[in-house]
Protein backbone atom coordinates (compact mmCIF):
# COMPACT_ATOMS: atom_id res chain seq x y z
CA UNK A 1 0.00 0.00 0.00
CA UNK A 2 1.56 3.24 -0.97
CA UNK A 3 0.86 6.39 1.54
CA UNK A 4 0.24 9.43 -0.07
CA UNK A 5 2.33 12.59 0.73
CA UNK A 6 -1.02 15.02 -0.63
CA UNK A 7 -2.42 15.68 2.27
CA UNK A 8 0.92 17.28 3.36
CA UNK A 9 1.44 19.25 0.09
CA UNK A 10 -2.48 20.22 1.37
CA UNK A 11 -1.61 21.36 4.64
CA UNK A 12 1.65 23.39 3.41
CA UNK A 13 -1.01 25.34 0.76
CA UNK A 14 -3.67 25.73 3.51
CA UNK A 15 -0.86 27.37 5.71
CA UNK A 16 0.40 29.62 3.29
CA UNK A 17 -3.18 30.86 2.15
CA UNK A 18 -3.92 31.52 5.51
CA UNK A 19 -0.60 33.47 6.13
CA UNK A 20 -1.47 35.02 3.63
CA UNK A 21 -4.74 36.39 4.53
CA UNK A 22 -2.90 37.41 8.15
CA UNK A 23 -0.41 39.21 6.79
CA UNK A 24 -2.64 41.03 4.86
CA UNK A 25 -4.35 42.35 7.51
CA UNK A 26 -7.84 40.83 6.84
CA UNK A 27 -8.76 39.83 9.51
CA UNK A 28 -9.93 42.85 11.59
CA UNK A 29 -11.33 41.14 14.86
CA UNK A 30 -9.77 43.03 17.80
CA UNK A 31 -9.18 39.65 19.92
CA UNK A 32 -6.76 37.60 17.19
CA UNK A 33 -3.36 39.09 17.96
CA UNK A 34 0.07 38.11 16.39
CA UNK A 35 0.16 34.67 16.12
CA UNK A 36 2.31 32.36 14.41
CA UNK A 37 1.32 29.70 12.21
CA UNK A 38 3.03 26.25 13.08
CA UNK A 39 1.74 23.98 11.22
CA UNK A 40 -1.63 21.95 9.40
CA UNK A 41 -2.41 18.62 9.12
CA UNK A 42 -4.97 17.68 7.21
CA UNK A 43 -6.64 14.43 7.06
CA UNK A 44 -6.23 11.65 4.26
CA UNK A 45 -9.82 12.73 2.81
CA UNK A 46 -8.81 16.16 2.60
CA UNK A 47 -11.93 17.13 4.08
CA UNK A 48 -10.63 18.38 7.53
CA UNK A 49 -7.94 20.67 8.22
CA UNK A 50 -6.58 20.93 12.06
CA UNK A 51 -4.72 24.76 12.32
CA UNK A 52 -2.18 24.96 15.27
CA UNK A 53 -0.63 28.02 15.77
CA UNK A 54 1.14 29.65 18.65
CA UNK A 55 1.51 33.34 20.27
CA UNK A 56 2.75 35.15 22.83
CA UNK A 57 0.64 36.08 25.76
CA UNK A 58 -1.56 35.49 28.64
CA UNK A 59 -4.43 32.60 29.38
CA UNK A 60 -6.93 35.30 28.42
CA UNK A 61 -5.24 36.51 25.72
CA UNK A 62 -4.96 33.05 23.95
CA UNK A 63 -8.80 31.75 24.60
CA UNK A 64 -10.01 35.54 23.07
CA UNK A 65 -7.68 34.58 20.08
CA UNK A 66 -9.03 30.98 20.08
CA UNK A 67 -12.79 32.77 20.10
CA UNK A 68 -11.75 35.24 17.38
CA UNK A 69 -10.56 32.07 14.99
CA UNK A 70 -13.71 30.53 15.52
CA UNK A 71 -15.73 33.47 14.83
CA UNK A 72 -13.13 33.92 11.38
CA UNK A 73 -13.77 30.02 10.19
CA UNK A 74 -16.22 30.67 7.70
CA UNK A 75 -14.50 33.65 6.20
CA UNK A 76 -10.91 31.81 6.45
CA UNK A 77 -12.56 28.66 4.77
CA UNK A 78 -13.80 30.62 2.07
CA UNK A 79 -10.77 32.35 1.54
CA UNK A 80 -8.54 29.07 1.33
CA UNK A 81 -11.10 27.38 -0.67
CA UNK A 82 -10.00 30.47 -3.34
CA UNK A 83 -6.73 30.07 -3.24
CA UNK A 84 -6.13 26.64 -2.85
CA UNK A 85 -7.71 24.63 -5.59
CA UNK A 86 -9.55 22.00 -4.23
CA UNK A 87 -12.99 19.73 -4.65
CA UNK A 88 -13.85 20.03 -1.48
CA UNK A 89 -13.86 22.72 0.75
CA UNK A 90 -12.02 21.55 4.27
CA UNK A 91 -13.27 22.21 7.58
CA UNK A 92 -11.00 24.21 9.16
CA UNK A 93 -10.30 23.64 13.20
CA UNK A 94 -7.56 25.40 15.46
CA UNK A 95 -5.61 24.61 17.59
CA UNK A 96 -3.16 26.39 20.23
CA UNK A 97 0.59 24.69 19.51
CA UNK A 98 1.67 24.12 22.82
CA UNK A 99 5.25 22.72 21.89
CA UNK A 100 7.03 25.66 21.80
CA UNK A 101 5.89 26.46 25.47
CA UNK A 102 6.92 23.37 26.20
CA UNK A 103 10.14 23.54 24.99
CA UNK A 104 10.77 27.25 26.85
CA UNK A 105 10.12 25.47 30.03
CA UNK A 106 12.23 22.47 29.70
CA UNK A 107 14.99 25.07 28.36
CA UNK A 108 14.67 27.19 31.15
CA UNK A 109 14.25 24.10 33.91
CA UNK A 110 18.14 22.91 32.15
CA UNK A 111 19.22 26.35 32.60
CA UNK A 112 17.92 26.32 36.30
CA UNK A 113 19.66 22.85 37.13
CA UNK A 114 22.83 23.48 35.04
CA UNK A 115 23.47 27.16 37.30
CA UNK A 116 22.86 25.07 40.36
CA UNK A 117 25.30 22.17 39.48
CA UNK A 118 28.17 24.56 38.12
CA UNK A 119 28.02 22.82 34.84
């Protein structure tokens, strides 16, 4: 059985049409801040598209920017279904990328032990 590399090819277009439109400045709801896009993966049917992106900021911050993104979908959807030629328009879900907090912490917890240790 040979595995198909589309839906990555997919989820590199989906990320750069919806770079794209945030660059641009399209988006004007107040409560989506500067956020970074880190990635898509879309499913083998191409029919669902999971968004994770990251940003800088508080709890509040990042559930008003979750709230914004929902509110966006349709228009976002819309948009990639434009500029990414497809049959079917994906359903478009995001989700905060956690990994890069993740990897502050554990950078800043082998900072912590290496001052204490005298490495």
């Amino acid at each position: 059985m040979s595995t198909s590399n589309r839906p990555e090819r997919v989820g590199q277009e989906i990320q750069a049409a919806i770079a794209n439109i945030l660059t641009r400045g399209e988006l004007k709801d107040p409560r989506i801040g500067y956020i970074t896009l880190t990635g898509v993966k879309v499913s083998p049917d191409l029919k669902t598209a999971r968004v994770f992106y990251s940003m800088i900021g508080t709890e509040e911050q990042r559930k008003d920017t979750q709230k914004g993104l929902e509110a966006a979908k349709g228009f976002i959807r819309r948009e990639v279904t434009e500029a990414v030629n497809l049959r079917v328009s994906p359903e478009i879900f995001f989700s905060f990328d956690e990994s890069l907090e993740r990897g502050d912490r554990i950078e800043r917890l082998l900072r912590e032990v290496k001052e204490k240790e005298g490495w």
